[in-house]
N, C-alpha and C. Protein backbone atom coordinates (compact mmCIF):
# COMPACT_ATOMS: atom_id res chain seq x y z
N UNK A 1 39.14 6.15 32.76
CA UNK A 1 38.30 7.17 32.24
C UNK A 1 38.24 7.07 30.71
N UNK A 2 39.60 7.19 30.44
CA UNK A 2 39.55 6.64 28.69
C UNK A 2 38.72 5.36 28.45
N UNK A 3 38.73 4.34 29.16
CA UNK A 3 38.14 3.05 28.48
C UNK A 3 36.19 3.38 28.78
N UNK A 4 35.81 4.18 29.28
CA UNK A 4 34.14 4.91 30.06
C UNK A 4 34.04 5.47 28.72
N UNK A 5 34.87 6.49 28.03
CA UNK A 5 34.95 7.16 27.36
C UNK A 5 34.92 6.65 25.82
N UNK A 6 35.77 5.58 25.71
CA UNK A 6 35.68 5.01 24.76
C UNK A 6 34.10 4.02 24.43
N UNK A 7 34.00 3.37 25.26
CA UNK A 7 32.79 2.96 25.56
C UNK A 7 31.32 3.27 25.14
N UNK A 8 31.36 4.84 25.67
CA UNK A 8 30.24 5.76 25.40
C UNK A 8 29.79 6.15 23.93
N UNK A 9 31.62 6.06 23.52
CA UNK A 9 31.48 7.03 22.12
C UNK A 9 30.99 5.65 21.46
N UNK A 10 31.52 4.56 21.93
CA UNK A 10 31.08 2.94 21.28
C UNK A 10 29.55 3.07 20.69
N UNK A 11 28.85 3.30 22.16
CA UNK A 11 27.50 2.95 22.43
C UNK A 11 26.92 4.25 21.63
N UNK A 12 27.18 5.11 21.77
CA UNK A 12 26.91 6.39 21.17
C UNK A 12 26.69 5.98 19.20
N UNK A 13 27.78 5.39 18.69
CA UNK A 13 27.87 5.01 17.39
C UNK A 13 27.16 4.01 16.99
N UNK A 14 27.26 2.77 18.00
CA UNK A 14 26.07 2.00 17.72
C UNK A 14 24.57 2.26 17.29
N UNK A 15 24.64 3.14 18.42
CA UNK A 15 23.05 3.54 18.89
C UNK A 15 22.55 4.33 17.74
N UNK A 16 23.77 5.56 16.95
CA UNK A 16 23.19 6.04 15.43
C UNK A 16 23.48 4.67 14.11
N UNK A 17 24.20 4.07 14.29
CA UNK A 17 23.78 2.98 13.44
C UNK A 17 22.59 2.55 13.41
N UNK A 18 22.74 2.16 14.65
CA UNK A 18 20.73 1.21 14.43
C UNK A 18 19.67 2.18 14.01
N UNK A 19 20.03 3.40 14.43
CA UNK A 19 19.02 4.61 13.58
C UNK A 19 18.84 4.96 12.17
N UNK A 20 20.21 4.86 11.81
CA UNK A 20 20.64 5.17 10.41
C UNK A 20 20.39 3.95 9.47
N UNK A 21 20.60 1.98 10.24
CA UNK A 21 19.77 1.23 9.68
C UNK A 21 18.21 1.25 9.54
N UNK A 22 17.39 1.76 10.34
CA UNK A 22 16.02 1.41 11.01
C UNK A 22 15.87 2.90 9.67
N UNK A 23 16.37 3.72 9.23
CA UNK A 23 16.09 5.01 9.23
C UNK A 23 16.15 4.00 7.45
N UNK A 24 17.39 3.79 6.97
CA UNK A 24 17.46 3.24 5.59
C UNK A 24 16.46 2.19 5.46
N UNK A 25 16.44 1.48 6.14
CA UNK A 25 15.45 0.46 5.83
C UNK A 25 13.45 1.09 5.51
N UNK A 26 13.52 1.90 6.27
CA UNK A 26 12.02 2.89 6.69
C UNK A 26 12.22 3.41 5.01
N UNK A 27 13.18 3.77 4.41
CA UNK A 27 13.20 3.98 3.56
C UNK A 27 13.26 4.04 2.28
N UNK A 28 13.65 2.18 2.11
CA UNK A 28 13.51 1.45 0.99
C UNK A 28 11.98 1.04 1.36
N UNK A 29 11.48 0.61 2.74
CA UNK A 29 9.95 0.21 2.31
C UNK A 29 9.11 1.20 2.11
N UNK A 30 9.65 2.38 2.45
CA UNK A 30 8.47 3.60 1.42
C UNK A 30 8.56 3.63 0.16
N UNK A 31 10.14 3.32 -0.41
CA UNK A 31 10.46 3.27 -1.95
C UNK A 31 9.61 2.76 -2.86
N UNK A 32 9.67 1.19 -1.86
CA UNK A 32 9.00 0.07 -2.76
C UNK A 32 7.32 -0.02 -2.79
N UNK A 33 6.95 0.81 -1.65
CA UNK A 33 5.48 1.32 -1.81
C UNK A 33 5.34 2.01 -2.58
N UNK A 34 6.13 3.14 -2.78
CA UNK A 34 5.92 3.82 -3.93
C UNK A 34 5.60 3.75 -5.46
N UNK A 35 6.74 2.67 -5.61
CA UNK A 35 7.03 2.00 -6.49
C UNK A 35 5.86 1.33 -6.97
N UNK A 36 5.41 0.21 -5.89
CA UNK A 36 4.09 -0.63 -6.32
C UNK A 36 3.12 0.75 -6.18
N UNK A 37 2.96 1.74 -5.86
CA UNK A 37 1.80 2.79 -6.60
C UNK A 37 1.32 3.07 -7.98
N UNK A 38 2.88 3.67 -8.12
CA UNK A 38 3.61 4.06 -9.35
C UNK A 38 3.15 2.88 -10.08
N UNK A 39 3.50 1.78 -10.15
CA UNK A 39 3.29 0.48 -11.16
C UNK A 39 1.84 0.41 -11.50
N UNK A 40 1.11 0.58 -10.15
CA UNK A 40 -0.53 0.45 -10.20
C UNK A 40 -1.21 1.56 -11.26
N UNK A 41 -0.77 2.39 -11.06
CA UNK A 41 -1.18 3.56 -11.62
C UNK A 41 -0.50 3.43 -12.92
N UNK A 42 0.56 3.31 -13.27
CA UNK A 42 0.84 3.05 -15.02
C UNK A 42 -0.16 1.51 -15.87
N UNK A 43 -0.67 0.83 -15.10
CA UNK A 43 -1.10 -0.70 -15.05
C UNK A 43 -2.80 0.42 -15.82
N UNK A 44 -3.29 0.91 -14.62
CA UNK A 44 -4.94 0.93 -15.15
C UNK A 44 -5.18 2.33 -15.95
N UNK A 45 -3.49 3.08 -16.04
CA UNK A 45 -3.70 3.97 -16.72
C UNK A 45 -3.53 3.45 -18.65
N UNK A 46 -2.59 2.74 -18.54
CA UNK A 46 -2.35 1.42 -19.90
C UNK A 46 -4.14 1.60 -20.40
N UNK A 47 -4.41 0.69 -18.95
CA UNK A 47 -6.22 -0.06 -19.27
C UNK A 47 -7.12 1.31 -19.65
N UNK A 48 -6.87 2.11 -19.23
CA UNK A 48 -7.93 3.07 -20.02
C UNK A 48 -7.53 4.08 -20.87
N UNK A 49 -6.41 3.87 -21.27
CA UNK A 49 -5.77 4.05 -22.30
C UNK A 49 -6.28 3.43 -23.77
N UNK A 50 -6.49 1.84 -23.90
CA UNK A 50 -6.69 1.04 -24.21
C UNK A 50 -8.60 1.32 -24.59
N UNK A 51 -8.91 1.41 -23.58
CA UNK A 51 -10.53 1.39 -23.32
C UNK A 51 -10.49 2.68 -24.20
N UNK A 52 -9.98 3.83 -24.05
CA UNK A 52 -10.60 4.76 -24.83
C UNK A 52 -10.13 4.22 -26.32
N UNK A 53 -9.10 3.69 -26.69
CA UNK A 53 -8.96 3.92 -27.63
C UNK A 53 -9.96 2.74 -28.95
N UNK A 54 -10.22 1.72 -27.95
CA UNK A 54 -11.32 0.90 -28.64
C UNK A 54 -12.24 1.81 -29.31
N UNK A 55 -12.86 2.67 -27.91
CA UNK A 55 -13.85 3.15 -27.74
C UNK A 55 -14.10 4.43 -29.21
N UNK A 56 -13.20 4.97 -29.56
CA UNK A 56 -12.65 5.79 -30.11
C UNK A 56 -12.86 5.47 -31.43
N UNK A 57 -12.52 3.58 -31.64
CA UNK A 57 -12.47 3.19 -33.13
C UNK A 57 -13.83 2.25 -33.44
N UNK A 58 -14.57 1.83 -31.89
CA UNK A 58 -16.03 1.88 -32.30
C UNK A 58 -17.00 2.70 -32.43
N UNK A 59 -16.24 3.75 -31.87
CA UNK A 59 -17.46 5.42 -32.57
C UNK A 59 -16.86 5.63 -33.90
N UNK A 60 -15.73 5.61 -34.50
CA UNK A 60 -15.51 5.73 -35.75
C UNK A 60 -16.84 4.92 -36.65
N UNK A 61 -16.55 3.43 -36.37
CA UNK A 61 -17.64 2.44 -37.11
C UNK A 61 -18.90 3.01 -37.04
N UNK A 62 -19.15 3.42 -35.78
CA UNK A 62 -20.68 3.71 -35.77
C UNK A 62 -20.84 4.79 -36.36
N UNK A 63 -19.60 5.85 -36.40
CA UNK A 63 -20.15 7.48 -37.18
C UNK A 63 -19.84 6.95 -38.85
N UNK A 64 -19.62 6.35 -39.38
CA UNK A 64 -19.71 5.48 -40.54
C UNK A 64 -20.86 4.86 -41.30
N UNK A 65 -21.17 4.15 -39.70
CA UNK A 65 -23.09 3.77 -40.04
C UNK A 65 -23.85 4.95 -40.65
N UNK A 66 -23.84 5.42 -39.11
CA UNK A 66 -24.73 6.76 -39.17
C UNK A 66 -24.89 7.34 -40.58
N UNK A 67 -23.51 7.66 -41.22
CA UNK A 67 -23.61 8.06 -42.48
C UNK A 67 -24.57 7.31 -43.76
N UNK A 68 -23.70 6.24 -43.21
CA UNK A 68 -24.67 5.40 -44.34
C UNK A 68 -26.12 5.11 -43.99
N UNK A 69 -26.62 5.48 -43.03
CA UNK A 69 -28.04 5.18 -43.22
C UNK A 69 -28.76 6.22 -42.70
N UNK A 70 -28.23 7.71 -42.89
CA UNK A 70 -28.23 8.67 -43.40
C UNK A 70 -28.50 9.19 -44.71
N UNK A 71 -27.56 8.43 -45.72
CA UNK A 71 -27.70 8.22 -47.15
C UNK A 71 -28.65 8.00 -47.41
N UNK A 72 -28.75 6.34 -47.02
CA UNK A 72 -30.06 5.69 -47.59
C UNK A 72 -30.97 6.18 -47.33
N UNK A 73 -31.35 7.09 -45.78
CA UNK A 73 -32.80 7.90 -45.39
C UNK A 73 -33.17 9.05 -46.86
N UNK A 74 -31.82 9.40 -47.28
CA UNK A 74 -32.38 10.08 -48.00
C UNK A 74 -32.63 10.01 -49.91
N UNK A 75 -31.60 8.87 -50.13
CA UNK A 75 -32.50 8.03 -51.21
C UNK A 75 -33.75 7.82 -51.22
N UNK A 76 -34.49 7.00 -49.76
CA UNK A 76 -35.33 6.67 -49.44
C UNK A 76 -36.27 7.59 -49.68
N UNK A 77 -36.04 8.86 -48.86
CA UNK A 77 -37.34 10.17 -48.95
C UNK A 77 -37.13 10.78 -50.59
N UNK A 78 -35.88 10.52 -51.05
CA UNK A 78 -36.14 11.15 -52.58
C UNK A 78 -36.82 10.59 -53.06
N UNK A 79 -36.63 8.99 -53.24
CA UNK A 79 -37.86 8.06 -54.07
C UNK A 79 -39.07 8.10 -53.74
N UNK A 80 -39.51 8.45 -52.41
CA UNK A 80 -40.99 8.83 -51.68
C UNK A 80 -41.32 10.26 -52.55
N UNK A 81 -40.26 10.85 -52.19
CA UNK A 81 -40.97 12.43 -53.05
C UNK A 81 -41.59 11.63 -54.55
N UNK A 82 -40.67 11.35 -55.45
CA UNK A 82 -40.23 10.94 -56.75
C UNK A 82 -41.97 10.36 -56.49
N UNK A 83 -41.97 9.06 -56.21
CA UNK A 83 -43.51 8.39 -56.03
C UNK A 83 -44.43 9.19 -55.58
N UNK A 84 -44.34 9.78 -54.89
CA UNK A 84 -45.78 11.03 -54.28
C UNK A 84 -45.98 11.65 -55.56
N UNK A 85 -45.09 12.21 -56.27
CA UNK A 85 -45.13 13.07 -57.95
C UNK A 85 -45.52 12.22 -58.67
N UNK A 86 -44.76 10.96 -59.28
CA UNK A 86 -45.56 10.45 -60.37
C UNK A 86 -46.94 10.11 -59.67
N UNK A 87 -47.46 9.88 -58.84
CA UNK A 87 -49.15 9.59 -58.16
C UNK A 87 -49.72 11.02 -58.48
N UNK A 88 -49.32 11.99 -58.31
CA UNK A 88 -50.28 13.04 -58.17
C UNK A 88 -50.38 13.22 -59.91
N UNK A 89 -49.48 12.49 -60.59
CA UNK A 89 -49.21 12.87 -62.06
C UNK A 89 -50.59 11.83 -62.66
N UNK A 90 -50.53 10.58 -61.88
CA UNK A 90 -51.27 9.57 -62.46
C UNK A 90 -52.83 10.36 -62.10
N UNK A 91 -53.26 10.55 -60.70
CA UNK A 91 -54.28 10.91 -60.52
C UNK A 91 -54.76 12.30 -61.56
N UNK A 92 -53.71 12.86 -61.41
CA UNK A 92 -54.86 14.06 -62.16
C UNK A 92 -54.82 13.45 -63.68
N UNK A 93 -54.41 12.38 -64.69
CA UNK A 93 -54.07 11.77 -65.46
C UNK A 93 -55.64 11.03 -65.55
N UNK A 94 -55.83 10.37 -64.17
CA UNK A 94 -56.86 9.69 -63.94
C UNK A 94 -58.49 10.26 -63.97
N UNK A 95 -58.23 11.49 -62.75
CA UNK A 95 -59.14 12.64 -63.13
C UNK A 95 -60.05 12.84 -64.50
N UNK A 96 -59.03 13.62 -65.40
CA UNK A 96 -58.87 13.52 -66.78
C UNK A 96 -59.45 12.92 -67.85
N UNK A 97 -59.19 11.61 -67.47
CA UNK A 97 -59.52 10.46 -68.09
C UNK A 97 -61.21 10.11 -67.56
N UNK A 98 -61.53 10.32 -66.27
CA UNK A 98 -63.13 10.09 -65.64
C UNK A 98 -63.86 11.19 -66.35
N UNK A 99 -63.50 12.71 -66.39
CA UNK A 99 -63.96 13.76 -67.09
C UNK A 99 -64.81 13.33 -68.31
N UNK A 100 -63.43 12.97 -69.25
CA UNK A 100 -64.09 12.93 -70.42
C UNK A 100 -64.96 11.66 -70.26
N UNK A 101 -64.90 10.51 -69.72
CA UNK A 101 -65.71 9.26 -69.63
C UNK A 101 -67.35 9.42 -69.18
N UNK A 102 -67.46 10.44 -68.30
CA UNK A 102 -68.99 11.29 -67.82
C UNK A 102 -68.95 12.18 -69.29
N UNK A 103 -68.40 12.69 -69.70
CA UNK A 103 -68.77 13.78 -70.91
C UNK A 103 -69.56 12.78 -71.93
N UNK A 104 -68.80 11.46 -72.25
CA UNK A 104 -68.90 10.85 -72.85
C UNK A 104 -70.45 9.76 -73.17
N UNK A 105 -70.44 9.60 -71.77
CA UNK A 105 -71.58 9.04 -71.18
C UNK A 105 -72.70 10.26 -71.25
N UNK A 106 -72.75 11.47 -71.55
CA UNK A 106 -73.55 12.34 -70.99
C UNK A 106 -74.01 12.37 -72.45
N UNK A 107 -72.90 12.12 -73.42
CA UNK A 107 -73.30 12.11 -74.98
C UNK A 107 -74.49 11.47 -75.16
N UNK A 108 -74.23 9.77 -74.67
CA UNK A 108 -74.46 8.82 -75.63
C UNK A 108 -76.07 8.76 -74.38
N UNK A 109 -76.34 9.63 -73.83
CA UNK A 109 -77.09 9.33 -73.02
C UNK A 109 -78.43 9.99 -74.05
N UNK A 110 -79.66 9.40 -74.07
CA UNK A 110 -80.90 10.10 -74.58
C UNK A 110 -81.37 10.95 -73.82
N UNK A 111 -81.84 12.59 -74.79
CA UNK A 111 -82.15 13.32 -73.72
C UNK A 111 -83.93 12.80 -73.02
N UNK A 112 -83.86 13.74 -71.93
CA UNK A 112 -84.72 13.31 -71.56
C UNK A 112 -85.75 14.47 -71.35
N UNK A 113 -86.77 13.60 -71.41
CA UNK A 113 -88.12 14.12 -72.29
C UNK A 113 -88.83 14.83 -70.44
C-alpha cells in the first residue's frame, strides 16, 4: 500500500512539474513577445521621434525664408510706392511744363483776322 502510495504521490509530482515546466516556459515565450513589442515600439517611436524633429528644423528654415521674403516684399512695395510718387511728381512736373509750352505757342501765334 505504501509503495501504490508512494507511487501516486510520484506521479502526482511529476505530473505538477510538467505543468509548472509547460506553465514557465508559456511564460518566458510571452516575455520574449513582449519584449520584441516593447523593442518594436521603442524602434519606430526613435523613427518619429527623429522625423519630427527634422521636420521641426525644416520649418524653422522655411519660417526664416518666409521672413526674408517677407522683407524683401516689402522693400519691394516701398520702392513701388517711392516710384509711383516720384512719377506722379514727374507728370504733374510734365503737365506744367506742356501748360506753359501751349501758352507759349498761343503767344507767338498771329492773331487771327
Amino acid at each position: 500500500m505504501e509503495d501504490v502510495l508512494k507511487d501516486r504521490i510520484l506521479i502526482i509530482l511529476a505530473i505538477l512539474s510538467c505543468v509548472f515546466l509547460f506553465g514557465t516556459l508559456s511564460s518566458c515565450n510571452n516575455a520574449m513577445r513582449q519584449k520584441a513589442g516593447r523593442d518594436k515600439e521603442m524602434a519606430a517611436r526613435l523613427q518619429m521621434e527623429e522625423k519630427m524633429n527634422r521636420f521641426s528644423q525644416e520649418r524653422s528654415v522655411l519660417e526664416e525664408k518666409v521672413k526674408a521674403k517677407e522683407k524683401e516684399a516689402e522693400e519691394a512695395k516701398a520702392a513701388l510706392e517711392e516710384t509711383k510718387r516720384i512719377l506722379a511728381q514727374e507728370q504733374m512736373a510734365n503737365q506744367g511744363l506742356k501748360d506753359e509750352l501751349q501758352k507759349a505757342a498761343k503767344l507767338k501765334e498771329p492773331p487771327k483776322r
